[in-house]
Protein backbone atom coordinates (compact mmCIF):
# COMPACT_ATOMS: atom_id res chain seq x y z
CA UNK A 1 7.15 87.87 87.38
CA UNK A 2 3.43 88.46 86.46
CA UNK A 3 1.97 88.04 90.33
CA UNK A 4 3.43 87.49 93.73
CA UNK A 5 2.30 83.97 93.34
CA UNK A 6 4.94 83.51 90.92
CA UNK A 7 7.75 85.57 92.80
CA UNK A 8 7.12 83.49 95.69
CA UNK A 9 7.37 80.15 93.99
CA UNK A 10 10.57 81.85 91.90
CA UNK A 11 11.98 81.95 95.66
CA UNK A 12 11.11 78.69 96.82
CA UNK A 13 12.90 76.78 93.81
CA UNK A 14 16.06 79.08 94.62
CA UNK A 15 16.33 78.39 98.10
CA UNK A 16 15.77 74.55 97.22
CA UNK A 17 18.45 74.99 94.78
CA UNK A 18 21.08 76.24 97.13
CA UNK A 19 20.39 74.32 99.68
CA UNK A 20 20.78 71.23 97.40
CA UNK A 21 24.45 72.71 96.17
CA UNK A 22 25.24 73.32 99.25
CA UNK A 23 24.58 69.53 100.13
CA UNK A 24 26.18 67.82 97.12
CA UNK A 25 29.12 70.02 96.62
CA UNK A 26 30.68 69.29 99.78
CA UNK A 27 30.15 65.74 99.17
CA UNK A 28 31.57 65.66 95.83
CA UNK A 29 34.73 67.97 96.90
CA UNK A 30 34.78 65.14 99.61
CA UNK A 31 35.66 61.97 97.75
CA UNK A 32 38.11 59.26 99.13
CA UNK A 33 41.30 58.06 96.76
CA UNK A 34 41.28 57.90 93.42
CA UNK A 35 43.48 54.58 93.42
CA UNK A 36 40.88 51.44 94.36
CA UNK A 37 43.77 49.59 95.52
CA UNK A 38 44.84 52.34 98.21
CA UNK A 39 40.90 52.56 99.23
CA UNK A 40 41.25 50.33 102.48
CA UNK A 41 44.70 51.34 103.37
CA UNK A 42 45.12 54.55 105.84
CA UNK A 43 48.01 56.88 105.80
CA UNK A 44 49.42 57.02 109.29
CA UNK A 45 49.76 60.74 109.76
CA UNK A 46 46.01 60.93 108.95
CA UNK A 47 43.86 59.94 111.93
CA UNK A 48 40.37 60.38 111.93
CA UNK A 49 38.93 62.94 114.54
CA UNK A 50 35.75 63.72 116.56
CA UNK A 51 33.73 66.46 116.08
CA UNK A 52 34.89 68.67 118.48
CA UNK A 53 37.96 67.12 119.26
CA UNK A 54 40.96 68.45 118.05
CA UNK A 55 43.65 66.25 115.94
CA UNK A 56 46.54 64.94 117.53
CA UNK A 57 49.89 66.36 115.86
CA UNK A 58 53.40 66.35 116.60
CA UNK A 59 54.64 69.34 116.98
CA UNK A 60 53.03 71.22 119.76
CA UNK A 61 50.86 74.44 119.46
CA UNK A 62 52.58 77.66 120.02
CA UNK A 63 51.38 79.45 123.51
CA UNK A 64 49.03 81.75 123.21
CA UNK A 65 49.11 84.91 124.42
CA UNK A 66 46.68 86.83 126.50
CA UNK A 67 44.89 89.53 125.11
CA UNK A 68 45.98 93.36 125.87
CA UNK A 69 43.83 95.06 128.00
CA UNK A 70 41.95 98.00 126.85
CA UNK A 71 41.44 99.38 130.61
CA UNK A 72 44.16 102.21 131.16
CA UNK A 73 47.20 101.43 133.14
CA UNK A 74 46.26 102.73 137.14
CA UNK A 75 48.84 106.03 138.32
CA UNK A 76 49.07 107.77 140.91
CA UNK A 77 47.01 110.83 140.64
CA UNK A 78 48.76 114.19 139.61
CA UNK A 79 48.46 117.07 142.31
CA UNK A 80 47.44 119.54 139.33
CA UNK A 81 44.14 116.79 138.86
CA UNK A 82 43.52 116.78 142.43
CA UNK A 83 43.96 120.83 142.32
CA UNK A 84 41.26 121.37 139.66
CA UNK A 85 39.07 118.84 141.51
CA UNK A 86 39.29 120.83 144.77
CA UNK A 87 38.55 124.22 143.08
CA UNK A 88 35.74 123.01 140.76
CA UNK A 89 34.27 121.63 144.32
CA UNK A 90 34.73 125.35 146.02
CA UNK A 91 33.12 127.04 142.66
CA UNK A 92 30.58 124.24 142.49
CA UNK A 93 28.77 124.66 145.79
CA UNK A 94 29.34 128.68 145.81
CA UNK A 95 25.77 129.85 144.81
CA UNK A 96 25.81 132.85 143.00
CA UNK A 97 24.04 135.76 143.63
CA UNK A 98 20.41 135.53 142.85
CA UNK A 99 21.08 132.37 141.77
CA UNK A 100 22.43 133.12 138.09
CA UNK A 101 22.79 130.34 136.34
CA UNK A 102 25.40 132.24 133.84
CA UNK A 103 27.39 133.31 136.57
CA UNK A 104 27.75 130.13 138.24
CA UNK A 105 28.76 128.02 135.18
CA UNK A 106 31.32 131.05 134.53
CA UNK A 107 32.95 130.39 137.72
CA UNK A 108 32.56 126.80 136.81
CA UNK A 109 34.01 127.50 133.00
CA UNK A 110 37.95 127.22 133.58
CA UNK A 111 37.37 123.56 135.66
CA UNK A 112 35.09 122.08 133.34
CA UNK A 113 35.08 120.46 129.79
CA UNK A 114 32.69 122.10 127.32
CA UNK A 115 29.95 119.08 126.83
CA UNK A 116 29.57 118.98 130.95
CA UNK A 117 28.71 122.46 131.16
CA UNK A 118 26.12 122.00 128.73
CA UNK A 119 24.58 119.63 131.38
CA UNK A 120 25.15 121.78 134.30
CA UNK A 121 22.92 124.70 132.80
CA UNK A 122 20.27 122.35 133.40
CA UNK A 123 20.92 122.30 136.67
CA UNK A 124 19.30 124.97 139.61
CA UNK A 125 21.88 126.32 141.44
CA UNK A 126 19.44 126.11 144.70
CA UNK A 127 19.82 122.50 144.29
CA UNK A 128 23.50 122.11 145.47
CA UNK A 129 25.34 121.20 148.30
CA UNK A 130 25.86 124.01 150.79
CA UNK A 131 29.08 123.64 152.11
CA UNK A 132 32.17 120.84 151.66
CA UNK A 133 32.23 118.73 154.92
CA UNK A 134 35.30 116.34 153.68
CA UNK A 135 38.40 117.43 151.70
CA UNK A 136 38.32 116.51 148.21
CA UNK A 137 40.34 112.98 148.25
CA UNK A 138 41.72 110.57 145.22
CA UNK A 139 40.05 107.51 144.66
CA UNK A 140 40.73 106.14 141.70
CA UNK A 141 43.34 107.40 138.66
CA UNK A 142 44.79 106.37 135.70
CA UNK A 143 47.56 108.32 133.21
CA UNK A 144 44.11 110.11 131.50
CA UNK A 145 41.42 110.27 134.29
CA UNK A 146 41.27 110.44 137.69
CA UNK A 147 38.64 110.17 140.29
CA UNK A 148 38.23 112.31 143.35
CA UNK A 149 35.91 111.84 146.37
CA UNK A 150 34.67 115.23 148.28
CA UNK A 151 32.14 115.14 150.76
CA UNK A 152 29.51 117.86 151.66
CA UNK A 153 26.41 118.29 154.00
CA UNK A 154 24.36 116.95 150.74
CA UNK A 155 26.76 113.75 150.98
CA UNK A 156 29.44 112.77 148.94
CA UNK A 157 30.28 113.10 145.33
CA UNK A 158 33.10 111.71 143.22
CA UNK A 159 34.10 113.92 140.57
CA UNK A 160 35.57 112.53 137.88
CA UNK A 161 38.35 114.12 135.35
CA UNK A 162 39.86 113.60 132.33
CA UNK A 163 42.91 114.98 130.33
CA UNK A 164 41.82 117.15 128.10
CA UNK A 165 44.30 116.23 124.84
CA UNK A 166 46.82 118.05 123.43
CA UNK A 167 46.36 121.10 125.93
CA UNK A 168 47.23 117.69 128.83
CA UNK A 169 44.90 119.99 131.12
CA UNK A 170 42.50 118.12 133.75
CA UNK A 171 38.93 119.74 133.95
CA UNK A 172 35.72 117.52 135.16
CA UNK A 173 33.88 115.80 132.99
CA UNK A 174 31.41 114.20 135.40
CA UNK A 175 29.91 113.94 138.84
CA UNK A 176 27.83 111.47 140.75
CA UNK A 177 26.51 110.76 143.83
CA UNK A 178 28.79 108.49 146.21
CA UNK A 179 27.30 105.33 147.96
């Protein structure tokens, strides 16, 4: 290849080329009897379809079945979840003194996975909820993670947990706003 005049025409002829296999292959893999006599006869389990329609046959299809469900199986939430729920909520809305950030995600440490406290040291202490107006209540919970609603004079939150695995020990991973 000398110039890119010549590349480009080198790819032109091969896509012409493959796209020409691609058309006579199939129609030479496709040919009808090899017997001229049994050309206009039909075999009669062979019966022409439609695209898109499906061919008729005998024996019926087996049933399928549905697909499993990736979504966890629902449970009834665990009292130790609900526990760590309702003290993260007391140690969440304690402000420590002078606001210390490292002192308030201590307090926060033994509730709390590892990759959430990361995101609560970005977070000003001054900027949370006061006091807890509504006990901290289950609203959703499955074998691994459960969801908890608590309100405060802020509004309310759901806290979500998980199961920490193999230690099988709830702490929160998560908190938002409730509507």
């Amino acid at each position: 290849m000398r110039s890119p005049r010549h590349l480009g025409a080198s790819i032109v002829i091969f896509v012409l080329l493959v796209v020409a296999l691609g058309v006579i292959i199939p129609k030479l893999l496709d040919r009808g009897p090899a017997d001229p006599s049994a050309a206009g006869q039909t075999s009669a389990s062979v019966q022409p379809t439609q695209v898109g329609q499906l061919p008729v046959s005998a024996t019926s299809l087996p049933t399928k079945l549905p697909p499993p469900s990736n979504s966890a199986q629902a449970a009834p939430p665990q009292a130790d979840a609900q526990l760590v729920a309702e003290l993260w909520a007391e140690n969440w809305i304690k402000p420590p003194p002078n606001n210390d950030v490292e002192k308030w995600l201590a307090n926060l440490r033994p509730y709390t996975t590892e990759e959430f406290l990361a995101q609560m040291a970005t977070i000003d202490p001054k900027n949370v909820p006061d006091k807890i107006t509504e006990k901290v209540a289950p609203v959703r919970s499955t074998v691994s993670s459960a969801d908890f609603r608590v309100g405060t004079d802020s509004g309310k939150v759901v806290i979500t947990l998980i199961k920490l695995s193999p230690s099988n020990e709830w702490r929160v991973n998560s908190y938002t706003k409730a509507d």
